[in-house]
Protein backbone atom coordinates (compact mmCIF):
# COMPACT_ATOMS: atom_id res chain seq x y z
CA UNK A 1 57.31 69.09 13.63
CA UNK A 2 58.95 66.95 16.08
CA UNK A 3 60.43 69.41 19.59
CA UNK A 4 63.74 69.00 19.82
CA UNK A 5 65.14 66.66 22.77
CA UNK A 6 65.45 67.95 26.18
CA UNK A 7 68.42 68.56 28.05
CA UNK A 8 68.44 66.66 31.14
CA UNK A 9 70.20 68.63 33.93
CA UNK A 10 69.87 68.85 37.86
CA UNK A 11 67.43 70.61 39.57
CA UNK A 12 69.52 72.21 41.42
CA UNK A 13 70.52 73.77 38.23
CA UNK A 14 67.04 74.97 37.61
CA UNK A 15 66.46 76.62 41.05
CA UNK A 16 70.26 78.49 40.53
CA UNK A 17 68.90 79.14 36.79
CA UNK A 18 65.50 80.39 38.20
CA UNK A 19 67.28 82.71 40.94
CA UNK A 20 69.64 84.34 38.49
CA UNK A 21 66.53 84.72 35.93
CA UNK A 22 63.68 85.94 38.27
CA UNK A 23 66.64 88.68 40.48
CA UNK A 24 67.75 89.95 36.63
CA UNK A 25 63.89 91.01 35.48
CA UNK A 26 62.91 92.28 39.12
CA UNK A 27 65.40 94.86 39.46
CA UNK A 28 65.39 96.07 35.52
CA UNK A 29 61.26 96.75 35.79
CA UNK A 30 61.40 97.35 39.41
CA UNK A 31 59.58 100.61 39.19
CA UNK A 32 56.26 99.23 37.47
CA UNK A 33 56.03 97.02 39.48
CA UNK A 34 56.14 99.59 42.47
CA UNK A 35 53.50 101.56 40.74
CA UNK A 36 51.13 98.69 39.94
CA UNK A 37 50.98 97.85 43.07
CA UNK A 38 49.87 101.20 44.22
CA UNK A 39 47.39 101.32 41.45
CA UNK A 40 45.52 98.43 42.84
CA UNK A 41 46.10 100.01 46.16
CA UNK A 42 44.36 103.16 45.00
CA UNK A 43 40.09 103.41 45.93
CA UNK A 44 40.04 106.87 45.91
CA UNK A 45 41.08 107.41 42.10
CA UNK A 46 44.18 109.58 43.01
CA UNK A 47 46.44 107.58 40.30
CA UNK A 48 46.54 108.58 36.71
CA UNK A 49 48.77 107.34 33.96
CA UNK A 50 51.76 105.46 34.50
CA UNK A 51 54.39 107.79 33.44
CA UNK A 52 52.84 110.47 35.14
CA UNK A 53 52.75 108.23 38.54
CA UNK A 54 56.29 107.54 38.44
CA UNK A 55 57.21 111.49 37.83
CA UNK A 56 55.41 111.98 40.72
CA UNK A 57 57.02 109.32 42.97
CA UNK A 58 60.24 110.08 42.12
CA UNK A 59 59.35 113.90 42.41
CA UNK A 60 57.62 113.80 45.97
CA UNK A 61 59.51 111.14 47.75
CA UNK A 62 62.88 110.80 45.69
CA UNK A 63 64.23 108.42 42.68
CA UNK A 64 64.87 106.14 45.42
CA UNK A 65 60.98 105.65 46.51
CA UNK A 66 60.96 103.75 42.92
CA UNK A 67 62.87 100.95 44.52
CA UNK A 68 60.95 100.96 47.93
CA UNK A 69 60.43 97.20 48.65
CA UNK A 70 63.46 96.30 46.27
CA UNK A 71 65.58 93.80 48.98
CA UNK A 72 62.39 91.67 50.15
CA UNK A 73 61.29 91.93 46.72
CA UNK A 74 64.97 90.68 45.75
CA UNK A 75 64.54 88.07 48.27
CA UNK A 76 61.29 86.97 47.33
CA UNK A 77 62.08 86.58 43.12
CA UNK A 78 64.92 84.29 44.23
CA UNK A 79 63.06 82.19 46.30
CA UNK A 80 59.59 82.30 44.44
CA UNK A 81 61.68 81.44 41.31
CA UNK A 82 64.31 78.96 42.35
CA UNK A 83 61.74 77.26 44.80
CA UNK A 84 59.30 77.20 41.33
CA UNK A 85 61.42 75.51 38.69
CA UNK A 86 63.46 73.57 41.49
CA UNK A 87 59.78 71.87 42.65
CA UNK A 88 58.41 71.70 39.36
CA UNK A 89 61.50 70.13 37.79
CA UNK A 90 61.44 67.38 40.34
CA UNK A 91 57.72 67.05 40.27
CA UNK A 92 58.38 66.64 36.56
CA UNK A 93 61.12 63.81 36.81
CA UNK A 94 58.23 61.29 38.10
CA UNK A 95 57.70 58.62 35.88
CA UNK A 96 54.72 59.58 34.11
CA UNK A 97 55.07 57.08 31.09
CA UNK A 98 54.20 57.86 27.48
CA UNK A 99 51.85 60.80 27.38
CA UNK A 100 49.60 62.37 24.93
CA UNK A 101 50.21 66.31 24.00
CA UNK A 102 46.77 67.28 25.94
CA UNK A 103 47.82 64.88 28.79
CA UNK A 104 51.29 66.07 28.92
CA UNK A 105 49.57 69.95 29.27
CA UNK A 106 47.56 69.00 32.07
CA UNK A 107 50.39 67.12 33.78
CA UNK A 108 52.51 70.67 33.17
CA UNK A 109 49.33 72.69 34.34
CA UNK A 110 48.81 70.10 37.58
CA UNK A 111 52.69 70.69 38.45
CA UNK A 112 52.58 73.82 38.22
CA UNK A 113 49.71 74.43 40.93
CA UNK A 114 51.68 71.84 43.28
CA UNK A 115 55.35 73.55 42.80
CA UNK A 116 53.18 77.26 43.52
CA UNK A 117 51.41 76.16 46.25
CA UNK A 118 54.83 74.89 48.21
CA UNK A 119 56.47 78.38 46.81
CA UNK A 120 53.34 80.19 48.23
CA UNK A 121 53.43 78.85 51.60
CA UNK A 122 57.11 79.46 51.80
CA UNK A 123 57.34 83.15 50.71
CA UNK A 124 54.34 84.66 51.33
CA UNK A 125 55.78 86.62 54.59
CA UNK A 126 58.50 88.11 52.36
CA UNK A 127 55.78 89.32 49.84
CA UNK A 128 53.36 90.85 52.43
CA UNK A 129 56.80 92.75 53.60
CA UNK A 130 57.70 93.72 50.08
CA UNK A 131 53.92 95.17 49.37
CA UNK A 132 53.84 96.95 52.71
CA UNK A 133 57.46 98.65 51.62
CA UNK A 134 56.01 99.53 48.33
CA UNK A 135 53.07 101.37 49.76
CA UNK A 136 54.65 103.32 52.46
CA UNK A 137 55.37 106.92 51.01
CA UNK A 138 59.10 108.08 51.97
CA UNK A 139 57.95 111.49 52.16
CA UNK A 140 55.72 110.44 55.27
CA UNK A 141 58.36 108.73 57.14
CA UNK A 142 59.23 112.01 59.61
CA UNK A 143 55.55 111.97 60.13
CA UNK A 144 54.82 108.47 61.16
CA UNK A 145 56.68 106.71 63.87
CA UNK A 146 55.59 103.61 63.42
CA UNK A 147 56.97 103.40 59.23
CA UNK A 148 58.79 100.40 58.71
CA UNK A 149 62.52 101.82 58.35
CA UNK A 150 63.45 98.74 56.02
CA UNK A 151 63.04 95.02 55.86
CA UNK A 152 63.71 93.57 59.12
CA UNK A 153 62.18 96.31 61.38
CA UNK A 154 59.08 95.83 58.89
CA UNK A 155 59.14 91.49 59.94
CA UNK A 156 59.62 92.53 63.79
CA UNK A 157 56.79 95.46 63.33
CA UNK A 158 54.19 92.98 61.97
CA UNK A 159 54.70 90.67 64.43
CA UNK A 160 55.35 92.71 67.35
CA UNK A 161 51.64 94.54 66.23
CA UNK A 162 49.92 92.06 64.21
CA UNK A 163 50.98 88.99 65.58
CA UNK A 164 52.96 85.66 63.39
CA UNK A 165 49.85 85.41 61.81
CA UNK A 166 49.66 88.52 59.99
CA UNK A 167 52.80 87.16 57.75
CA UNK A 168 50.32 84.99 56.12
CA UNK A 169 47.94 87.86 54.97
CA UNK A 170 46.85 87.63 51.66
CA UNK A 171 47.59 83.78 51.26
CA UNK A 172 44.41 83.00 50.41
CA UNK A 173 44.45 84.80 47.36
CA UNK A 174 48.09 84.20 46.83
CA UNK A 175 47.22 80.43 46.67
CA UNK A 176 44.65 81.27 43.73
CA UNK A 177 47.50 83.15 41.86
CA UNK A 178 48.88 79.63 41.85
CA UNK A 179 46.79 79.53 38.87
CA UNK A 180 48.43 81.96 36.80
CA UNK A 181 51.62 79.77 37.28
CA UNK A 182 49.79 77.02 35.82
CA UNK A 183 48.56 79.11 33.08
CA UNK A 184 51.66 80.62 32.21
CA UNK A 185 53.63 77.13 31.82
CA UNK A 186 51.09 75.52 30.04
CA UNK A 187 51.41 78.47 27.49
CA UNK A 188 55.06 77.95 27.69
CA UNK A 189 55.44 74.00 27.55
CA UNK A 190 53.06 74.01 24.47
CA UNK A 191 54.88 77.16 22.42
CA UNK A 192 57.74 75.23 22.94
CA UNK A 193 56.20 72.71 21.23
CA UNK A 194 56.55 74.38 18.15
CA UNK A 195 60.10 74.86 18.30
CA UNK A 196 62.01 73.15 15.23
CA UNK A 197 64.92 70.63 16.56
CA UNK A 198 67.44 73.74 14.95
CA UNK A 199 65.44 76.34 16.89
CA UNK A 200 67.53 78.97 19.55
CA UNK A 201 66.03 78.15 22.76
CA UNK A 202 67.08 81.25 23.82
CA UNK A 203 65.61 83.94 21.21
CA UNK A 204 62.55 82.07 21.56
CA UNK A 205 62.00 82.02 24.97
CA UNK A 206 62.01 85.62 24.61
CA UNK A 207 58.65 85.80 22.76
CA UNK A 208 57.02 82.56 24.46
CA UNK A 209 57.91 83.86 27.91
CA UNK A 210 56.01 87.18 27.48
CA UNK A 211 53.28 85.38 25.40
CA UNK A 212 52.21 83.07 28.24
CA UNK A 213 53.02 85.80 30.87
CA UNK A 214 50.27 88.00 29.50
CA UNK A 215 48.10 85.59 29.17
CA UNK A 216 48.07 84.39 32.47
CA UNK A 217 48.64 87.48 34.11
CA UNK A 218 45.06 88.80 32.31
CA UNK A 219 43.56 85.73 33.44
CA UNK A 220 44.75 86.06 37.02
CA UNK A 221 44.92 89.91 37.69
CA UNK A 222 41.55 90.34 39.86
CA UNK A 223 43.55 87.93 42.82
CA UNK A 224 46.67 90.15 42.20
CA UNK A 225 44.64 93.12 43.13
CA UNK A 226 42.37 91.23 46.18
CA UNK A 227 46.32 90.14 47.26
CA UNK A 228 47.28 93.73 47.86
CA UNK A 229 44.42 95.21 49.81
CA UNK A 230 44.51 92.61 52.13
CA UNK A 231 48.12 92.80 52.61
CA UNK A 232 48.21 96.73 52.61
CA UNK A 233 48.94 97.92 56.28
CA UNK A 234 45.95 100.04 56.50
CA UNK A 235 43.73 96.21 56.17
CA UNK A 236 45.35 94.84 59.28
CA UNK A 237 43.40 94.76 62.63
CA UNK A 238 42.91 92.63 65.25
CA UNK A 239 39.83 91.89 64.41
CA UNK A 240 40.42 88.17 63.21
CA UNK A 241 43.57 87.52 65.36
CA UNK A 242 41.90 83.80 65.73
CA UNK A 243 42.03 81.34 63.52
CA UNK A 244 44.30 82.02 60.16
CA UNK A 245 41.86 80.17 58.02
CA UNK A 246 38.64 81.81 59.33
CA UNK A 247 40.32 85.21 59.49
CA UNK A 248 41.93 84.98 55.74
CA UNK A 249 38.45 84.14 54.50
CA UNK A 250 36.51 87.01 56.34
CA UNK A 251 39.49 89.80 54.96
CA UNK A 252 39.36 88.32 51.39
CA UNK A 253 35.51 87.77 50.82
CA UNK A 254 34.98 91.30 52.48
CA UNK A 255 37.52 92.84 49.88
CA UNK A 256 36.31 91.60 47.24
CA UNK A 257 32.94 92.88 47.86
CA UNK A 258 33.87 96.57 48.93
CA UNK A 259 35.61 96.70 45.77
CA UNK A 260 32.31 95.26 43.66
CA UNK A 261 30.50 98.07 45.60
CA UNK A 262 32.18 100.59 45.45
CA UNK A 263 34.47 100.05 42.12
CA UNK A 264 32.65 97.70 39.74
CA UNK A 265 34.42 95.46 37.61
CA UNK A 266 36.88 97.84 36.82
CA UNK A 267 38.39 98.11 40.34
CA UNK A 268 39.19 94.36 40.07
CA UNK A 269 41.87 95.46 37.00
CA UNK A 270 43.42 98.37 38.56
CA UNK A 271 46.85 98.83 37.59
CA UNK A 272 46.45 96.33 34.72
CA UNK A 273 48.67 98.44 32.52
CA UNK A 274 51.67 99.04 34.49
CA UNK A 275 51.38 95.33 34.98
CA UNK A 276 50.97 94.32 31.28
CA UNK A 277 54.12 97.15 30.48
CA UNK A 278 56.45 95.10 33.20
CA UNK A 279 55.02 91.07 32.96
CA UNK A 280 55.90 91.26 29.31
CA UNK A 281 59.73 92.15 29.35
CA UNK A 282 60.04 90.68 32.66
CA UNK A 283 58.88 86.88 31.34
CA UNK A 284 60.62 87.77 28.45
CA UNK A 285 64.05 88.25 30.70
CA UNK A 286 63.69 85.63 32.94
CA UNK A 287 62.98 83.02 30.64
CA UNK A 288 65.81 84.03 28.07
CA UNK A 289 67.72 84.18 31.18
CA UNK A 290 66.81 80.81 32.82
CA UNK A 291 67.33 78.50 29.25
CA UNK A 292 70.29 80.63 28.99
CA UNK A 293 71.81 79.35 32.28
CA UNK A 294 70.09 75.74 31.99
CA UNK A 295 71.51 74.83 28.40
CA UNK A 296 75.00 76.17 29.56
CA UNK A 297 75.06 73.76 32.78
CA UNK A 298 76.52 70.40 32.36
CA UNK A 299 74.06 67.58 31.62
CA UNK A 300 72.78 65.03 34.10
CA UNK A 301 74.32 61.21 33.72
């Protein structure tokens, strides 16, 4: 059956639509996120079950240590998601001419790398901040001296001690992720496919947002975990302070073989379930969210 017509609106409308959608579902599922990302932090095995890792979070260091990380991570949805739709929509309003449904996926697929890659480059220091945030322990702070006591003492820390370059830690693999974008909206563009002309974009998008965020988010998850060793504070030396490019590649190729070594296969999907329980409902939101705000906005002449 034929997909219903699409709304043509500004893409300034998708970047405000993508803000509002990505800020709603990172603050509702904060907390898994926070513990996934000490999951795939964990090489000792000192982690067990997800319910029983928050308990103990919020036991040890305080209900507050659940939303460690929250403002850059705040920061970093609204510009990861309103930089993503706001490139890919005007990526998408070239002149492409009449395409076929398997052309039209790998135009969706190809704009999708492009829009991440620009994203990437652009918030990457904000993420390194966030996962740095998320993996200091509260309870440690009186200890430690040199704990980042929030978000802007963290950006003057790195680069006061790491140097400018350290804000790009983890791109490498962060550039791969841009993969899972491109899986993800492939999903998406073709579900929507399906979608009868009388079809509610918005109960839909529910389903087809957490359907293609699971599936890319499987098919992606070893970079996730790479990402956060390398950006983990306890990864950063001056040992590559040279070149970015040389230095990236010598942290990420050496992570990924410690891990082989001394993890298997398994340590590449650490955290995977904490991840699954939040991508799911978090698509979910920010999708209903963002055709929410997009078929409420006025359309384009």
């Amino acid at each position: 059956m034929a997909a219903a017509p699409k709304r043509r609106v500004a893409p300034l409308v998708h970047c405000a639509a993508g803000i509002i959608a990505g800020g709603s579902s990172t603050t509702l599922l904060y907390p898994l996120d926070l513990v996934k990302v000490r999951f795939q932090a964990d090489t000792r095995g000192r982690l067990s079950g997800v319910a029983r890792t928050l308990l103990r979070v919020a036991e040890a260091e305080g209900p507050r240590a659940l939303f460690a990380g929250l403002t850059p991570a705040l920061l970093g949805s609204a510009m990861s998601w309103g930089g993503f739709f706001y490139f890919y929509e005007q990526l998408r309003a070239r002149p492409a001419g009449g395409e076929s449904a398997a052309a039209s996926a790998w135009s969706s697929g190809v704009r999708s790398l492009q829009a991440g890659a620009i994203t990437v480059l652009l918030t990457n220091p904000v993420w390194l901040v966030k996962t740095r945030l998320q993996l200091q322990e509260r309870g440690t702070l009186a200890a430690a001296p040199g704990s980042y006591r929030g978000i802007a003492h963290a950006f003057r820390s790195i680069v006061a001690e790491e140097g400018w370059r350290a804000l790009y830690r983890g791109v490498l693999p962060a550039l791969l992720l841009t993969s899972h974008g491109a899986v993800q909206f492939v999903c998406y563009e073709q579900l929507k496919r399906l979608r009868p002309p009388s079809g509610s974009a918005q109960r839909e998008a529910l389903v087809y947002g957490a359907a293609s965020k699971l599936a890319a988010s499987l098919a992606t998850y070893p970079y996730q975990v790479v990402k956060t060793r390398v950006q983990r504070r306890a990864a950063a030396s001056p040992k590559h302070r040279g070149d970015l490019a040389a230095g990236e590649l010598a942290r990420t190729f050496a992570c990924v073989r410690d891990t082989a070594r001394r993890e298997g296969a398994r340590g590449f999907f650490k955290g995977c379930w904490p991840n699954s329980l939040r991508v799911m409902p978090s698509a979910a939101i920010t999708f209903w969210v963002y055709e929410m705000v997009v078929n409420a906005a006025p359309q384009s002449p």
